[in-house]
PDB file of N, CA and C in Angstrom:
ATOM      1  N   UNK A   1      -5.284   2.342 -11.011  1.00  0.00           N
ATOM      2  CA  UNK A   1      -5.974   3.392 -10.334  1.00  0.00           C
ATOM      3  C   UNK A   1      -6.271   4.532 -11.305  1.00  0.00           C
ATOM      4  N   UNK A   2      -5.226   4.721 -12.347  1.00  0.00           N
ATOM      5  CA  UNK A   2      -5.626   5.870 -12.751  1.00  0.00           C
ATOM      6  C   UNK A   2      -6.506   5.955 -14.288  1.00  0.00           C
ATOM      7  N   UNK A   3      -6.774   4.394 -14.280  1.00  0.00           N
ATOM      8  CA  UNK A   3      -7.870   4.268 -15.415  1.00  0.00           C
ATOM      9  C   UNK A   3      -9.144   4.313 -14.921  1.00  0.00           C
ATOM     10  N   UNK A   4      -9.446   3.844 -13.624  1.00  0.00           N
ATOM     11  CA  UNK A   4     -10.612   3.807 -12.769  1.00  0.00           C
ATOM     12  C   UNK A   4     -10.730   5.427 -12.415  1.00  0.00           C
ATOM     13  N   UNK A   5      -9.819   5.797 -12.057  1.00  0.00           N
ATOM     14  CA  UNK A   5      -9.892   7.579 -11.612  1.00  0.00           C
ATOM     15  C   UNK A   5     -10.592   8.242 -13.059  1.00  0.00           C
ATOM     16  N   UNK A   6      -9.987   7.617 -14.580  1.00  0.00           N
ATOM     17  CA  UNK A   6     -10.735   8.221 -15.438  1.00  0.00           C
ATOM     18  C   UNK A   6     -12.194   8.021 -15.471  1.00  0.00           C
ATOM     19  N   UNK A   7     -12.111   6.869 -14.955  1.00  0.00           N
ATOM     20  CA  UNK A   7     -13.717   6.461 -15.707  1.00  0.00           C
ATOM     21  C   UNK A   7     -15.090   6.597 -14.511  1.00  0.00           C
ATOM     22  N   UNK A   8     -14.020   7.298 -13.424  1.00  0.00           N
ATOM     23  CA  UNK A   8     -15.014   7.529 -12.403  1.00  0.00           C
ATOM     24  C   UNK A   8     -16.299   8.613 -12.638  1.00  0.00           C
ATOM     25  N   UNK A   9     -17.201   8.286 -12.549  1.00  0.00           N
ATOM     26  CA  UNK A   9     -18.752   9.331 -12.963  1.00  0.00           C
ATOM     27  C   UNK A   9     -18.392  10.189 -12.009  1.00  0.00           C
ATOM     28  N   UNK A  10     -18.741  11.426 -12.530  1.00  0.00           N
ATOM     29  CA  UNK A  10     -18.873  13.107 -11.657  1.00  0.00           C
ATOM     30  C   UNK A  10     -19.786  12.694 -10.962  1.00  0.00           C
ATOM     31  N   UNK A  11     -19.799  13.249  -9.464  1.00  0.00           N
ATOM     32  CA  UNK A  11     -20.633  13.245  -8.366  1.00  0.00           C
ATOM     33  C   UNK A  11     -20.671  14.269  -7.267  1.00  0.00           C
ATOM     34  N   UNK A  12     -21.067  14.042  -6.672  1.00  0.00           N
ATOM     35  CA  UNK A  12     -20.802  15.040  -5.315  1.00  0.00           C
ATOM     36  C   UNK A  12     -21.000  13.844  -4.139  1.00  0.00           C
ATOM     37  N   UNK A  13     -20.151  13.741  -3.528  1.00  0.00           N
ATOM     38  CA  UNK A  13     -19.611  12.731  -2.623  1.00  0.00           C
ATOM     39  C   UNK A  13     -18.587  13.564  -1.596  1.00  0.00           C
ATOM     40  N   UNK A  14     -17.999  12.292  -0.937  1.00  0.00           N
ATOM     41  CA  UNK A  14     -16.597  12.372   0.025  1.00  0.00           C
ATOM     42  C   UNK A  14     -15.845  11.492  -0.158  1.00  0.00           C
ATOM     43  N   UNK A  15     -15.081  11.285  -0.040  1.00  0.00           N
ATOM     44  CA  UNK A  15     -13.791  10.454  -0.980  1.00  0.00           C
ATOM     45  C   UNK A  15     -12.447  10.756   0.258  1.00  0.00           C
ATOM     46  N   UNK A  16     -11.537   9.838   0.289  1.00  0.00           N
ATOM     47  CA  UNK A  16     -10.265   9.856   0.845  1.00  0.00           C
ATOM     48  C   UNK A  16      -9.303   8.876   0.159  1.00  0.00           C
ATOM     49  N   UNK A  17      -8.272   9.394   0.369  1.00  0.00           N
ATOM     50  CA  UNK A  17      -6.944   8.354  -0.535  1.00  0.00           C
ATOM     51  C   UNK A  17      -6.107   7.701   0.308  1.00  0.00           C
ATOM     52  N   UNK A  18      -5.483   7.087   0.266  1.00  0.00           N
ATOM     53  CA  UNK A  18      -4.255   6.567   0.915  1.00  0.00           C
ATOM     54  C   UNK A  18      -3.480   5.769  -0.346  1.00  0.00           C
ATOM     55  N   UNK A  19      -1.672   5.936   0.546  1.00  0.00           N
ATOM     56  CA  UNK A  19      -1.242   4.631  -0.171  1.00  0.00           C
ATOM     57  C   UNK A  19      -0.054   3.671   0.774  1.00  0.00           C
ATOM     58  N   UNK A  20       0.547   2.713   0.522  1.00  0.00           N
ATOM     59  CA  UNK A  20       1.074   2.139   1.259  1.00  0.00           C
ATOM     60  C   UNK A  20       2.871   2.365   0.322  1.00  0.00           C
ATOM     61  N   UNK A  21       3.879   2.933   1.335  1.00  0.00           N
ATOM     62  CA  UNK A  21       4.891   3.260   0.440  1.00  0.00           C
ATOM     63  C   UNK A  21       6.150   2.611   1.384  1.00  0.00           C
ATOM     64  N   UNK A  22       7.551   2.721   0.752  1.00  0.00           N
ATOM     65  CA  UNK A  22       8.736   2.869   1.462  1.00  0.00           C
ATOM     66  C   UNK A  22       8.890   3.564   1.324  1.00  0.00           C
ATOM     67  N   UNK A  23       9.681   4.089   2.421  1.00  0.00           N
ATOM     68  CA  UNK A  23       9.659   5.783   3.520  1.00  0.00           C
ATOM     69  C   UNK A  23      10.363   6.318   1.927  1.00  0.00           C
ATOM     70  N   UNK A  24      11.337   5.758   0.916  1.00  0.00           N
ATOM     71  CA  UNK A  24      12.152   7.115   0.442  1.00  0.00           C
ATOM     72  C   UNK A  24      11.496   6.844  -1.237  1.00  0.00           C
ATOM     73  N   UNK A  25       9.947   6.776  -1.818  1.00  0.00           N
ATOM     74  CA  UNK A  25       9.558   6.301  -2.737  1.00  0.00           C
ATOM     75  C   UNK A  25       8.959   7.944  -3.130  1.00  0.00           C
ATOM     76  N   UNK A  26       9.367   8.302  -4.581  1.00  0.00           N
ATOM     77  CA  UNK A  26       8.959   9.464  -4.552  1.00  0.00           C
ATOM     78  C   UNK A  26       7.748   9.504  -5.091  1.00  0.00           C
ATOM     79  N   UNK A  27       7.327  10.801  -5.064  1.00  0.00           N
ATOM     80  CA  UNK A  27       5.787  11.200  -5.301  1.00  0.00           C
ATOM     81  C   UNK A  27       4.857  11.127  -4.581  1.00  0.00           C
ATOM     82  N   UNK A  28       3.930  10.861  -5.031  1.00  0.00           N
ATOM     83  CA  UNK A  28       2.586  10.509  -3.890  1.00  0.00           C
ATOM     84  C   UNK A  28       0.909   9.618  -4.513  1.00  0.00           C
ATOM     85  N   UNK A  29       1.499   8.994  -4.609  1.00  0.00           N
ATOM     86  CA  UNK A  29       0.326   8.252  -5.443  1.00  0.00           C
ATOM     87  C   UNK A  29      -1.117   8.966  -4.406  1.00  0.00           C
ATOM     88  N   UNK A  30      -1.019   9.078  -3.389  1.00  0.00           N
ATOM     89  CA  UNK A  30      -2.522   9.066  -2.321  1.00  0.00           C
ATOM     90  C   UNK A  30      -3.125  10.716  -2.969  1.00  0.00           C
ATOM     91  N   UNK A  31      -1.361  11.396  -3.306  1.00  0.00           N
ATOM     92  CA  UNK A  31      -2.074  12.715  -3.486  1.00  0.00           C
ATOM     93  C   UNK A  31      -2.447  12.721  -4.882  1.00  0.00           C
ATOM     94  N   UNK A  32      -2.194  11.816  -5.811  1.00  0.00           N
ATOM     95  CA  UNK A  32      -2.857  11.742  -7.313  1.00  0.00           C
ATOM     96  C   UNK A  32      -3.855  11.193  -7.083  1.00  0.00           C
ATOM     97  N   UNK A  33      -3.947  10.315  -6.209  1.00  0.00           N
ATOM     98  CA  UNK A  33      -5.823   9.988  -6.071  1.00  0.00           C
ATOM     99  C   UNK A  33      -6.446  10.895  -5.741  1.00  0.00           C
ATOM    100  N   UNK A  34      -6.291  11.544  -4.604  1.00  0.00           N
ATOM    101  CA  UNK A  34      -7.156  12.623  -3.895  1.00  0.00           C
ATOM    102  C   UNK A  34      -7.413  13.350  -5.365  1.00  0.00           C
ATOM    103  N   UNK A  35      -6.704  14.022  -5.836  1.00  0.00           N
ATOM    104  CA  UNK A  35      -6.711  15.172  -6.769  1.00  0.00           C
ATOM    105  C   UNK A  35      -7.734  14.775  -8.409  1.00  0.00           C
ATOM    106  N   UNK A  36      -7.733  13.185  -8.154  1.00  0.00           N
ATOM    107  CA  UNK A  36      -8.134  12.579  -9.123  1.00  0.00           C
ATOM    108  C   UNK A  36      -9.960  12.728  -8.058  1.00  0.00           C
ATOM    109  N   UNK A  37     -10.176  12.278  -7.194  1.00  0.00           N
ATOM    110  CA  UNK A  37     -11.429  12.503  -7.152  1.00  0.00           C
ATOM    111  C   UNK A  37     -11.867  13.845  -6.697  1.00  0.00           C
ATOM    112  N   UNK A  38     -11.207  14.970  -6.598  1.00  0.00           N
ATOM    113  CA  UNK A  38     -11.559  16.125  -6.266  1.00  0.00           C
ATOM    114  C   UNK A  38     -12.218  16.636  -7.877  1.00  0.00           C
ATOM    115  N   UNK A  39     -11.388  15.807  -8.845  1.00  0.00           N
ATOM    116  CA  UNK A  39     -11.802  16.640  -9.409  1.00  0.00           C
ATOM    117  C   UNK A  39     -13.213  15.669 -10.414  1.00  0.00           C
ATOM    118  N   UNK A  40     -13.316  14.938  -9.791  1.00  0.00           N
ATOM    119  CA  UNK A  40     -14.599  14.007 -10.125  1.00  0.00           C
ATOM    120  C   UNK A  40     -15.646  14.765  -9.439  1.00  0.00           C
ATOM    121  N   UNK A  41     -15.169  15.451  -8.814  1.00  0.00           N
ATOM    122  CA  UNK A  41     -16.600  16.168  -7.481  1.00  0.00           C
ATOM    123  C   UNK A  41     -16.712  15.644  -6.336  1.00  0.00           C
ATOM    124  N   UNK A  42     -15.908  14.438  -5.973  1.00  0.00           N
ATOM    125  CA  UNK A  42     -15.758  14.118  -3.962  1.00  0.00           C
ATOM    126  C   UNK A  42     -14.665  15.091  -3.713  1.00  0.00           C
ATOM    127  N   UNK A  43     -14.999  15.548  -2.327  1.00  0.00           N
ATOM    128  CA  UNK A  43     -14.649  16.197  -1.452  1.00  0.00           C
ATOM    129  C   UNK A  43     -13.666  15.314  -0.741  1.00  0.00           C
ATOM    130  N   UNK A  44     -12.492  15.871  -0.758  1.00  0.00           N
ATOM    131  CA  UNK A  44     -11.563  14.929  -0.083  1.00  0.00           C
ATOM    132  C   UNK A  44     -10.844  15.777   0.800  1.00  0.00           C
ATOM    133  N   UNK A  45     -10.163  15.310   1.928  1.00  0.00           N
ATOM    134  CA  UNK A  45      -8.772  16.231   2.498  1.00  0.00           C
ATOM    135  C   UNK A  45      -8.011  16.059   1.979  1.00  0.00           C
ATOM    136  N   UNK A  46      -7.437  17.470   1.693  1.00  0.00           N
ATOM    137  CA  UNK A  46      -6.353  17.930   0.570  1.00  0.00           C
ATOM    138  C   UNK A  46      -4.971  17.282   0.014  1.00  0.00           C
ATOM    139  N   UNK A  47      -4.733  16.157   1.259  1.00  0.00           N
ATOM    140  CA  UNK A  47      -3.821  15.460   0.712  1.00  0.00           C
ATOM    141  C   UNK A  47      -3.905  13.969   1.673  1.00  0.00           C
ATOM    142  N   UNK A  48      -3.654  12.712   0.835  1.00  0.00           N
ATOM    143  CA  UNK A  48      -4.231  11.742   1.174  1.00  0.00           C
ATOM    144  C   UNK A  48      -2.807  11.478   1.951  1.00  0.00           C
ATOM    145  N   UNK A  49      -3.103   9.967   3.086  1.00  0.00           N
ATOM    146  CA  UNK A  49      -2.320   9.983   3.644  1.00  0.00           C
ATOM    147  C   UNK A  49      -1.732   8.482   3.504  1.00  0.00           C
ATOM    148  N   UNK A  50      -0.563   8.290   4.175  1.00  0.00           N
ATOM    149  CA  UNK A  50       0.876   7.562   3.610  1.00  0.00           C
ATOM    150  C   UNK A  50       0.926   6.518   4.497  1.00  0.00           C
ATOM    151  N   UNK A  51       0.661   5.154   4.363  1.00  0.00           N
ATOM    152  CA  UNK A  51       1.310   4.352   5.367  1.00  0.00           C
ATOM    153  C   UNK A  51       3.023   3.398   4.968  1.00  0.00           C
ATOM    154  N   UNK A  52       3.882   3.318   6.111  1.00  0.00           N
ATOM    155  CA  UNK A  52       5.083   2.585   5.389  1.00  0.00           C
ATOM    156  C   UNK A  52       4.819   1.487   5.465  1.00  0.00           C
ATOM    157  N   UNK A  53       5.448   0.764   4.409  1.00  0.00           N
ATOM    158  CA  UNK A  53       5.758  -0.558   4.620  1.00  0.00           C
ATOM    159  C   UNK A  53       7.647  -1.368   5.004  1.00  0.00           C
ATOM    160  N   UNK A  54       7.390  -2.198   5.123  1.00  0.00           N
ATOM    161  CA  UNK A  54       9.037  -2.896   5.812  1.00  0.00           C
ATOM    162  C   UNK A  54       9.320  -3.337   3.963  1.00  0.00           C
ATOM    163  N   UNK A  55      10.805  -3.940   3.621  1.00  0.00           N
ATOM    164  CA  UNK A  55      10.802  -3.908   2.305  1.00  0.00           C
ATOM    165  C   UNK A  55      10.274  -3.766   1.677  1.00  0.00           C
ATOM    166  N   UNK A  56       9.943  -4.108   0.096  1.00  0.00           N
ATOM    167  CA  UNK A  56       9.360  -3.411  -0.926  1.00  0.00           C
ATOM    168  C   UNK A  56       7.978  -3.616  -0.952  1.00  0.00           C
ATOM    169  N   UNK A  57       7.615  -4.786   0.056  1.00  0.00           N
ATOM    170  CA  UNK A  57       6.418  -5.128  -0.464  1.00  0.00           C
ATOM    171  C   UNK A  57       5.593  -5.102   0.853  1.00  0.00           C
ATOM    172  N   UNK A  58       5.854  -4.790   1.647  1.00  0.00           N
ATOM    173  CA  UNK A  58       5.284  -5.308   3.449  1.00  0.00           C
ATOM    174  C   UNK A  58       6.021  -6.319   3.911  1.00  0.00           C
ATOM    175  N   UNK A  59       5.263  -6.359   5.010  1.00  0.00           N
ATOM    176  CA  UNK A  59       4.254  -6.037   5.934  1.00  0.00           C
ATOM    177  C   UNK A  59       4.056  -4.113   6.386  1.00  0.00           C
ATOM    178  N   UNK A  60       3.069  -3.720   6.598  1.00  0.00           N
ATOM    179  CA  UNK A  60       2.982  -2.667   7.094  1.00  0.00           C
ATOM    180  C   UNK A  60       4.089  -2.502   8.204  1.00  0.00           C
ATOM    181  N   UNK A  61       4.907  -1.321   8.692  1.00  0.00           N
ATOM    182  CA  UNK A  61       5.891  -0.836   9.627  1.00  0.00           C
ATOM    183  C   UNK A  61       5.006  -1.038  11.010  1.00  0.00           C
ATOM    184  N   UNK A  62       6.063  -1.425  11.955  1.00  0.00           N
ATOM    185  CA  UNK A  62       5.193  -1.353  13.229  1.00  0.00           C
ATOM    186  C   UNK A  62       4.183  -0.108  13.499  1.00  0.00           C
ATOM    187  N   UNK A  63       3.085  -0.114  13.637  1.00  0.00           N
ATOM    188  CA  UNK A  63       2.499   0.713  14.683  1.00  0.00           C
ATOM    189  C   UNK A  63       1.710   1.522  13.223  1.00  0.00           C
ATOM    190  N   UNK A  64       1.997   1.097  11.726  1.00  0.00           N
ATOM    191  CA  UNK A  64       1.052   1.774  10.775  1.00  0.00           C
ATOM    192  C   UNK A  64      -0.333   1.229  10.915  1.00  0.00           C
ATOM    193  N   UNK A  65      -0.545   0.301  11.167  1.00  0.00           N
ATOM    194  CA  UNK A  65      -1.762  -0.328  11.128  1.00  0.00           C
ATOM    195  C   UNK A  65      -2.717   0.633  12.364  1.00  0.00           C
ATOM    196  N   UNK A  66      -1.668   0.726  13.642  1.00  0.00           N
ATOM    197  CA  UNK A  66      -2.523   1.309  14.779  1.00  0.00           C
ATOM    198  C   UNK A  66      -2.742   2.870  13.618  1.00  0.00           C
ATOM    199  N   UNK A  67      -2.008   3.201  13.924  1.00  0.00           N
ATOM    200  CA  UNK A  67      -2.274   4.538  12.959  1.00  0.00           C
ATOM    201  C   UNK A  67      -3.312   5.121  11.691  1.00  0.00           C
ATOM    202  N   UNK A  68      -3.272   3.665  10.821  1.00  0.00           N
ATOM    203  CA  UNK A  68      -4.325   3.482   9.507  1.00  0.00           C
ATOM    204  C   UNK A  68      -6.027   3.903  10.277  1.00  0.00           C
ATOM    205  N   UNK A  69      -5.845   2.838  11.909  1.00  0.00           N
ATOM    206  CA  UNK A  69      -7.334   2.936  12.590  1.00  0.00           C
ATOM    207  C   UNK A  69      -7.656   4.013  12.915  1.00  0.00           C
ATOM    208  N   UNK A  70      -6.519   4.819  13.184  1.00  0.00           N
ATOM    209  CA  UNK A  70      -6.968   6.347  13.857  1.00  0.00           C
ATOM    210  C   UNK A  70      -7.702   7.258  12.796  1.00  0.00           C
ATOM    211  N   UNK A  71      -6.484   7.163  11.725  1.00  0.00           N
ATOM    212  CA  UNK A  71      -6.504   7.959  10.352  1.00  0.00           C
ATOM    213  C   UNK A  71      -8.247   7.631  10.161  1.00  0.00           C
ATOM    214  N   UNK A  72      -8.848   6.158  10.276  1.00  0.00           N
ATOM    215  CA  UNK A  72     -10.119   5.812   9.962  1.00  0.00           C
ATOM    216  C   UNK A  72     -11.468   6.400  10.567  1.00  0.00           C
ATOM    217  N   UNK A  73     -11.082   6.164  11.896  1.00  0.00           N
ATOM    218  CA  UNK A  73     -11.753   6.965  12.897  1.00  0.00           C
ATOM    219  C   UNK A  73     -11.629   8.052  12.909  1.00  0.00           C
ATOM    220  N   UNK A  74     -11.244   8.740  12.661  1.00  0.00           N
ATOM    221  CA  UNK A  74     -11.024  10.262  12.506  1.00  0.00           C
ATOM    222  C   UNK A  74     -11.546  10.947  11.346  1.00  0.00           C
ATOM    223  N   UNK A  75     -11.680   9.626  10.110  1.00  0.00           N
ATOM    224  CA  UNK A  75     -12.618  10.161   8.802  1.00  0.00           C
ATOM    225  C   UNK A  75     -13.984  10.059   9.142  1.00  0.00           C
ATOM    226  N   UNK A  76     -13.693   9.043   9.631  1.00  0.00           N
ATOM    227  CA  UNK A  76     -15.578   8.323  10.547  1.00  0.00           C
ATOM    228  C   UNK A  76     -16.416   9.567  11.241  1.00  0.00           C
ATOM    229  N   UNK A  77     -15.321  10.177  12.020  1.00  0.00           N
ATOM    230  CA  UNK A  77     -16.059  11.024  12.968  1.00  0.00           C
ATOM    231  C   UNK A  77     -16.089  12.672  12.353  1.00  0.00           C
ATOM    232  N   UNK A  78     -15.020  12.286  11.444  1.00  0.00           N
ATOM    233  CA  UNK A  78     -15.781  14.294  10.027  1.00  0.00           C
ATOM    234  C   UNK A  78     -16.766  13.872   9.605  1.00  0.00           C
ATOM    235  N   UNK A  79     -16.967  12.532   9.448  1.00  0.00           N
ATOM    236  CA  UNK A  79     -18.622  12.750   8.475  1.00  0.00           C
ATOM    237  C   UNK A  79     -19.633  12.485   9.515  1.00  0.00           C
ATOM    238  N   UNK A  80     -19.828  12.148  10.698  1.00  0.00           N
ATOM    239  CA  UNK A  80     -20.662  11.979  11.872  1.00  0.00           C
ATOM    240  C   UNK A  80     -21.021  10.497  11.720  1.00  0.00           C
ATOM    241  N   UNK A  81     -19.903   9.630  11.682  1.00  0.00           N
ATOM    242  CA  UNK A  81     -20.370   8.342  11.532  1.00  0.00           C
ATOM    243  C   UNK A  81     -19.673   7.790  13.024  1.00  0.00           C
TER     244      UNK A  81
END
């Protein structure tokens, strides 16, 4: 991600991040993306958002997936889509 974040062309866009984590994984990869295309020139909300997963690798936690759709729909409907 963060070689693609370099080599991303300046634009003026909209952009959103996410990442898929276990609940006690530090940092925030979604918020180094966001910050990575804010500063490419997409417009993002200020901090990207987090889905869990069940051990290290998945499946998504019950009820993230319902949640991922909302999170989607809810980007859908800031940009009037």
């Amino acid at each position: 991600m963060r070689s693609w974040l370099a080599t991303l062309p300046k634009g003026k866009g909209r952009g959103a991040s996410f990442e898929t984590r276990i609940w006690w994984s530090p940092g925030s990869a979604a918020n180094t993306i966001a910050r990575g295309l804010s500063d490419a020139g997409y417009a993002t909300p200020p901090k990207g958002e987090k889905f869990l997963v069940t051990g290290r690798f998945g499946p998504l936690k019950e009820g993230e997936i319902e949640r991922a759709r909302e999170w989607g729909a809810m980007l859908g409907r800031s940009l009037g889509v």
